[in-house]
PDB file of N, CA and C in Angstrom:
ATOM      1  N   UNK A   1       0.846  -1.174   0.000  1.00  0.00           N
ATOM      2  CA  UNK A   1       0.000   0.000   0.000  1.00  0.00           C
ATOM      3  C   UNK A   1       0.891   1.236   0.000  1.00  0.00           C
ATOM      4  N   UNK A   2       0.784   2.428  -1.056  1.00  0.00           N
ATOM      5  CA  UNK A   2       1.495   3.540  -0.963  1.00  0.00           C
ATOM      6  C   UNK A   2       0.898   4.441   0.148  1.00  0.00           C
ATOM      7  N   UNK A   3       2.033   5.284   0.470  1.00  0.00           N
ATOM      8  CA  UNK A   3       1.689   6.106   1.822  1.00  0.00           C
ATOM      9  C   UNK A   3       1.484   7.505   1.144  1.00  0.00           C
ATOM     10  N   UNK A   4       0.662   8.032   1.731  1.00  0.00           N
ATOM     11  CA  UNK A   4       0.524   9.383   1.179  1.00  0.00           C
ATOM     12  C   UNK A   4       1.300  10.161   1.862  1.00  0.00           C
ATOM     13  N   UNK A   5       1.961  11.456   1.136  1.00  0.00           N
ATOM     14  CA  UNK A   5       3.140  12.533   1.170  1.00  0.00           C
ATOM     15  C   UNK A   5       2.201  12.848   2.432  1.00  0.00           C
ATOM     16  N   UNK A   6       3.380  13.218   3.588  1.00  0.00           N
ATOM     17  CA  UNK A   6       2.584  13.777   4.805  1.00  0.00           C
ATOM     18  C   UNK A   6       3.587  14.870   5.154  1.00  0.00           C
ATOM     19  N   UNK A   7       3.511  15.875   5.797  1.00  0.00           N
ATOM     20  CA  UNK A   7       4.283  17.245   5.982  1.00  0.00           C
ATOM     21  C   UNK A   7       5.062  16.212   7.780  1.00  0.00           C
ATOM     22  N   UNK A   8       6.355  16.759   7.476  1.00  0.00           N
ATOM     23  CA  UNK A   8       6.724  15.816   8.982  1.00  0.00           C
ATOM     24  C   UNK A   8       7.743  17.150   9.449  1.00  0.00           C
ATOM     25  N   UNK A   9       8.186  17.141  10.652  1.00  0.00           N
ATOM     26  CA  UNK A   9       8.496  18.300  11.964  1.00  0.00           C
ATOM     27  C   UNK A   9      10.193  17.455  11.223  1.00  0.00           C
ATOM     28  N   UNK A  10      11.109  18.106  10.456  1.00  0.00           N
ATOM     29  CA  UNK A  10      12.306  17.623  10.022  1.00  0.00           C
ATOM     30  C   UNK A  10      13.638  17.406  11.716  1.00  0.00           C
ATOM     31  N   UNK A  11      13.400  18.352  12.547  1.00  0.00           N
ATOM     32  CA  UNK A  11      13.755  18.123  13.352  1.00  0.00           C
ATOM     33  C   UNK A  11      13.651  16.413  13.916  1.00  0.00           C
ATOM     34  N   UNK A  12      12.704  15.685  13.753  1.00  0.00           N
ATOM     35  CA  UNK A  12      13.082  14.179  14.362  1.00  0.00           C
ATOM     36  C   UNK A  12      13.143  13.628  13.414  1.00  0.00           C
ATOM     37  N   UNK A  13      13.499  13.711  12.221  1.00  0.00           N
ATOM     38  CA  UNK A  13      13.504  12.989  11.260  1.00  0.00           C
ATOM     39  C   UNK A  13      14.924  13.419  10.722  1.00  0.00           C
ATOM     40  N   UNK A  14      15.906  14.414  10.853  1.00  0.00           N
ATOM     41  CA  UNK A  14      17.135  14.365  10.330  1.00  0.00           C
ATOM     42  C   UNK A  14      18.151  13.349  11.291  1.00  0.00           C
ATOM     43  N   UNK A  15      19.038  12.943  10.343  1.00  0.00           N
ATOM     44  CA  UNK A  15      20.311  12.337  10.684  1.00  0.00           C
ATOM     45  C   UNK A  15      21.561  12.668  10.688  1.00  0.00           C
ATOM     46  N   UNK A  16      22.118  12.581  11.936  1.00  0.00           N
ATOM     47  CA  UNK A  16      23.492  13.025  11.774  1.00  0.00           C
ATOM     48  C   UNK A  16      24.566  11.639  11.479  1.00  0.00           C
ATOM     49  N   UNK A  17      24.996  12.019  10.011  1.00  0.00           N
ATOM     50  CA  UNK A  17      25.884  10.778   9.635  1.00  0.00           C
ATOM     51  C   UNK A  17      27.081  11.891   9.270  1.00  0.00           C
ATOM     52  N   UNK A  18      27.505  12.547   9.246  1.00  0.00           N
ATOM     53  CA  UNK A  18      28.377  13.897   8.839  1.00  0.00           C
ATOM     54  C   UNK A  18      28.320  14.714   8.601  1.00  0.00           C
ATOM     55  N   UNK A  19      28.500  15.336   7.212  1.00  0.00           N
ATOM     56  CA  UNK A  19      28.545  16.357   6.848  1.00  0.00           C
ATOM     57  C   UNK A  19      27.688  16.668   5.272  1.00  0.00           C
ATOM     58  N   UNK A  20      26.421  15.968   6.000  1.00  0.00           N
ATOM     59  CA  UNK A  20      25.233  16.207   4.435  1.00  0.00           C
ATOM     60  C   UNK A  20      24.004  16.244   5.471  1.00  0.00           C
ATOM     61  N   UNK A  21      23.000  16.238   4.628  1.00  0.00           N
ATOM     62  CA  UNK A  21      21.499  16.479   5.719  1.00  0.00           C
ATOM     63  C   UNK A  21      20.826  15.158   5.177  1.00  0.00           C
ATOM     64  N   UNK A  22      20.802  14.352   5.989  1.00  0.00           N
ATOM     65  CA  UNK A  22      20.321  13.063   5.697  1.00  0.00           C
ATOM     66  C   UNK A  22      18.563  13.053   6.602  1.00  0.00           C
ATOM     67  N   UNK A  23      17.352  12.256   5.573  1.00  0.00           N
ATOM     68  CA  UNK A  23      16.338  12.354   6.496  1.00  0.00           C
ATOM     69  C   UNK A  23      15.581  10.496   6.421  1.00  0.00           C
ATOM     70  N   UNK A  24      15.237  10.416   7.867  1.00  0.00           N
ATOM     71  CA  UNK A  24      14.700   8.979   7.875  1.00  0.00           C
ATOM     72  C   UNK A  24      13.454   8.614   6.892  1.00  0.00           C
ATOM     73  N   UNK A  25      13.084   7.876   6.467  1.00  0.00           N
ATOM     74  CA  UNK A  25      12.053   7.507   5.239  1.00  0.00           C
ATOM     75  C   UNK A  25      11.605   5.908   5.344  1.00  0.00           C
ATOM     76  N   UNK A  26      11.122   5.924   4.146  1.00  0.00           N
ATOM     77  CA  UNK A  26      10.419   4.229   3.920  1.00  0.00           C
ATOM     78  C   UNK A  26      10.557   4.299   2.483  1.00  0.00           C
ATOM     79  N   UNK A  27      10.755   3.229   1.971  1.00  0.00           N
ATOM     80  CA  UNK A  27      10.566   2.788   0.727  1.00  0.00           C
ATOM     81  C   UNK A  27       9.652   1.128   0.852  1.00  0.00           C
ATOM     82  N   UNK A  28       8.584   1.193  -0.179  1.00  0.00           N
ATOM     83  CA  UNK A  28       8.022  -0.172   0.022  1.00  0.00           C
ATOM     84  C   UNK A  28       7.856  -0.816   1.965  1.00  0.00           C
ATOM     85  N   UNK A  29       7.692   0.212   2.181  1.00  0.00           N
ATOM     86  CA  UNK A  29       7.777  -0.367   3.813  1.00  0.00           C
ATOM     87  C   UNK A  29       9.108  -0.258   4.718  1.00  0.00           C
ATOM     88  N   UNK A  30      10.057  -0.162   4.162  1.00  0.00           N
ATOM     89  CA  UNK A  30      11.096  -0.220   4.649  1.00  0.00           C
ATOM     90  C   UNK A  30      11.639   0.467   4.666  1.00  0.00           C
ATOM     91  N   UNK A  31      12.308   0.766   6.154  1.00  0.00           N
ATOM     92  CA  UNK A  31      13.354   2.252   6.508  1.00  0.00           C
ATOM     93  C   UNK A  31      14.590   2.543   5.494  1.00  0.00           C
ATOM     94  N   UNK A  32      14.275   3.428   5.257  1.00  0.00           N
ATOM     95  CA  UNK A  32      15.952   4.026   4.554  1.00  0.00           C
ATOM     96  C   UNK A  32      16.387   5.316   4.960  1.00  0.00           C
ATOM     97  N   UNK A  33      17.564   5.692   4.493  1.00  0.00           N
ATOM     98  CA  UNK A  33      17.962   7.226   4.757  1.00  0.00           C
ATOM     99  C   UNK A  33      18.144   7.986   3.913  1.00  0.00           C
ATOM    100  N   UNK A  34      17.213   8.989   3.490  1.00  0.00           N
ATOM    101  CA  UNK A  34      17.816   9.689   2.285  1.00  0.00           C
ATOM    102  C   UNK A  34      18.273  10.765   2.128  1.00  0.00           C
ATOM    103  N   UNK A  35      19.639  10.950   1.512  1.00  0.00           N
ATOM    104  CA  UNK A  35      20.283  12.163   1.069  1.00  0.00           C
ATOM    105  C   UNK A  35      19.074  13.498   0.899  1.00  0.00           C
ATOM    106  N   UNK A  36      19.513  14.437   1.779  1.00  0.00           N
ATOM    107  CA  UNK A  36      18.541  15.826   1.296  1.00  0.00           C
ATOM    108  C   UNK A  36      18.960  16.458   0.392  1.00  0.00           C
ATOM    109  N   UNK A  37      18.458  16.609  -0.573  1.00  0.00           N
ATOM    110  CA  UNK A  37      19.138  17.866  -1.890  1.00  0.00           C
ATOM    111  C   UNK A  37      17.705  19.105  -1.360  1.00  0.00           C
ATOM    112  N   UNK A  38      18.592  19.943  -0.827  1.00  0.00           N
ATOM    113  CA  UNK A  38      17.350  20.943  -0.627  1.00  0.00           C
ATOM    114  C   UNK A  38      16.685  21.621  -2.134  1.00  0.00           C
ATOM    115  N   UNK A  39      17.918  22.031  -3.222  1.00  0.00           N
ATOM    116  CA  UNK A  39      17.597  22.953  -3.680  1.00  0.00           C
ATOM    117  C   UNK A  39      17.069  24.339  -3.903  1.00  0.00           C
ATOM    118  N   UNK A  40      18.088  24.395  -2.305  1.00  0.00           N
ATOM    119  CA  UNK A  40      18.399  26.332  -2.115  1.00  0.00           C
ATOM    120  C   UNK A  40      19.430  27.288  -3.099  1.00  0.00           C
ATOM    121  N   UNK A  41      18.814  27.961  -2.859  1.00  0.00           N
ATOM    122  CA  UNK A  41      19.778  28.715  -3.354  1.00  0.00           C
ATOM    123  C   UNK A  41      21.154  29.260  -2.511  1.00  0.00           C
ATOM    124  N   UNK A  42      20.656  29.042  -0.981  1.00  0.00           N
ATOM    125  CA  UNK A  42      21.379  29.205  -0.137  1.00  0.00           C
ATOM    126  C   UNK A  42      21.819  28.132   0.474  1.00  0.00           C
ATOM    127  N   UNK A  43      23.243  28.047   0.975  1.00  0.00           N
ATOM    128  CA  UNK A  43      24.729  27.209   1.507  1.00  0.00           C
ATOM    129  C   UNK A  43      23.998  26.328   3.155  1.00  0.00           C
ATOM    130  N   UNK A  44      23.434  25.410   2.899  1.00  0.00           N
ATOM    131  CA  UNK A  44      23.620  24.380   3.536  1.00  0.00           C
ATOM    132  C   UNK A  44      24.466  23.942   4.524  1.00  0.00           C
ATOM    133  N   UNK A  45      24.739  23.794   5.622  1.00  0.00           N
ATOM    134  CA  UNK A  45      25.655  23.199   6.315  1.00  0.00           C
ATOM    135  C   UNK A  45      25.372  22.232   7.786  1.00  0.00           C
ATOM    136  N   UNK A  46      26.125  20.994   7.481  1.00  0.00           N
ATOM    137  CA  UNK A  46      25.722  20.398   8.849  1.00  0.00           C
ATOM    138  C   UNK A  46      25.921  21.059  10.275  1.00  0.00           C
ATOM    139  N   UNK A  47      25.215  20.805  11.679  1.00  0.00           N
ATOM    140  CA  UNK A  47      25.393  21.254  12.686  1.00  0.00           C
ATOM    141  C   UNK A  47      27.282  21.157  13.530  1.00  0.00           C
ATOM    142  N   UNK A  48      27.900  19.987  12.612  1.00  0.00           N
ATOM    143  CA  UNK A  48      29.078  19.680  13.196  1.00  0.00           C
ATOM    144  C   UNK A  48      29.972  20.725  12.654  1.00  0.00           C
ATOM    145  N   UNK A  49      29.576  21.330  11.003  1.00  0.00           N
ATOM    146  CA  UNK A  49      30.756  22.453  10.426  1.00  0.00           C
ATOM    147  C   UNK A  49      30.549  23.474  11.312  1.00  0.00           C
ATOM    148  N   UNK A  50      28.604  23.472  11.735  1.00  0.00           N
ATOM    149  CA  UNK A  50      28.277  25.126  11.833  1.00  0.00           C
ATOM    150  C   UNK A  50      28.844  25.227  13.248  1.00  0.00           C
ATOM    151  N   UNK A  51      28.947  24.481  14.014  1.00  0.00           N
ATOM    152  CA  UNK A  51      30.116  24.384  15.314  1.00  0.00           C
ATOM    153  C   UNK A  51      31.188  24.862  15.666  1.00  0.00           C
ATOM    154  N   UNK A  52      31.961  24.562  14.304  1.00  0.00           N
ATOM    155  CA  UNK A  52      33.119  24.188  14.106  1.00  0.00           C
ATOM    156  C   UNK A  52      34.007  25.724  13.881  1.00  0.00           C
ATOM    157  N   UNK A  53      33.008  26.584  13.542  1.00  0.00           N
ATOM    158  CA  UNK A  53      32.840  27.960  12.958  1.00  0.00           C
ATOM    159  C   UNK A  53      33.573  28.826  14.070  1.00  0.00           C
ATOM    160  N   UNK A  54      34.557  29.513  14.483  1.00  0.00           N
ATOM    161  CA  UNK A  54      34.072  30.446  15.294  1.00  0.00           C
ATOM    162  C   UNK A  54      32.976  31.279  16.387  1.00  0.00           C
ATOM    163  N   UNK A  55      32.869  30.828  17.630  1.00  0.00           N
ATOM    164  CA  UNK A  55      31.510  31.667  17.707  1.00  0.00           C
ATOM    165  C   UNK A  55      31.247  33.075  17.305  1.00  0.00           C
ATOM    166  N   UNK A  56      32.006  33.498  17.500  1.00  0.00           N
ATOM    167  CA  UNK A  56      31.895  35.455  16.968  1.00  0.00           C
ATOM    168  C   UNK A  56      32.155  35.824  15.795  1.00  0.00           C
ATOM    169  N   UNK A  57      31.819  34.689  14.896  1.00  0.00           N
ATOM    170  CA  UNK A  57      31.585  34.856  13.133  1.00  0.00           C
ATOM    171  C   UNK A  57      30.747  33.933  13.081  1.00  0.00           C
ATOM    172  N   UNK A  58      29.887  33.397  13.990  1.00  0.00           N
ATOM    173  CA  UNK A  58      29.100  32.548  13.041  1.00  0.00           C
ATOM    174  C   UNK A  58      27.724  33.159  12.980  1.00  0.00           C
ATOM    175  N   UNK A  59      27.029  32.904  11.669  1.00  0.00           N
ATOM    176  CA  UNK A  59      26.121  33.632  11.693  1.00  0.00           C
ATOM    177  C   UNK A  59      24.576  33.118  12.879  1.00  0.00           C
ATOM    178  N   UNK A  60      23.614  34.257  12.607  1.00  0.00           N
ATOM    179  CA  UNK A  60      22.476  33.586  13.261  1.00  0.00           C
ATOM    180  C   UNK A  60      21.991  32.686  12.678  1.00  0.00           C
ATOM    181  N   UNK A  61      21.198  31.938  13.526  1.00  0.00           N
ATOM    182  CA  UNK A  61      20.426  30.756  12.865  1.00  0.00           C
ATOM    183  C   UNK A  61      18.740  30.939  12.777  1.00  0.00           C
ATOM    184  N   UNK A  62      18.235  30.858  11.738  1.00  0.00           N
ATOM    185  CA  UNK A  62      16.697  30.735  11.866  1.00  0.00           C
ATOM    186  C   UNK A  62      15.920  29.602  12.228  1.00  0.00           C
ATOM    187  N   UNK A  63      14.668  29.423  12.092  1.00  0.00           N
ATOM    188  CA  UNK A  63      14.030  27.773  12.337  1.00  0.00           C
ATOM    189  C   UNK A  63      13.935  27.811  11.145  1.00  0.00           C
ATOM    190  N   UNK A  64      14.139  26.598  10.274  1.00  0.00           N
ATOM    191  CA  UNK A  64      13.998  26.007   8.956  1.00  0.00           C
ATOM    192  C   UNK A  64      12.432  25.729   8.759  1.00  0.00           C
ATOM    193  N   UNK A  65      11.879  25.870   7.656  1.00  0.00           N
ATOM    194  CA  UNK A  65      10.811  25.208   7.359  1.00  0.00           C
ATOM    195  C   UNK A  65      10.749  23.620   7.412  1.00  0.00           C
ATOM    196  N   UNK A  66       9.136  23.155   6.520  1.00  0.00           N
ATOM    197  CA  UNK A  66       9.047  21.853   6.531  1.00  0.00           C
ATOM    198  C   UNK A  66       9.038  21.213   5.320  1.00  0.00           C
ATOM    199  N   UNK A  67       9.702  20.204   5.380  1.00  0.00           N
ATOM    200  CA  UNK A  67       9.469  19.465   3.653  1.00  0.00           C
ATOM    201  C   UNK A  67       8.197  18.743   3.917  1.00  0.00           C
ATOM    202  N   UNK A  68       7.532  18.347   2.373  1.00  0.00           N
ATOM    203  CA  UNK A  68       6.199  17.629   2.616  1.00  0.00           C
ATOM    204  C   UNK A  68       7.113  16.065   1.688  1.00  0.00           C
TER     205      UNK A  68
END
């Protein structure tokens, strides 16, 4: 049975495997992890680079929207 596209809170659904934005899923029933290609126009970065940054250059952070 296909699942219908549901809007999900990305916060419990991202993965930290490094340095890409990985999100938990199903295929045919079954868990997988899939690569996020946002397709921003704007620079992406995992929580471990944005760390990694300087604190007194790093920029602010907003709350991200939701993927459906």
């Amino acid at each position: 049975m296909r699942r219908a596209p549901e809007e999900v809170d990305i916060d419990r659904r991202l993965c930290d495997l490094g340095d890409g934005l990985y999100v938990k899923g199903f295929v045919n029933e079954k868990p997988i992890i899939f690569s996020l290609e946002t397709g921003a126009s704007r620079t992406i970065i995992s929580t471990r680079v944005y760390q990694r940054l300087p604190e007194e250059s790093r920029p602010s952070l907003s709350n991200g929207g939701k993927f459906v």
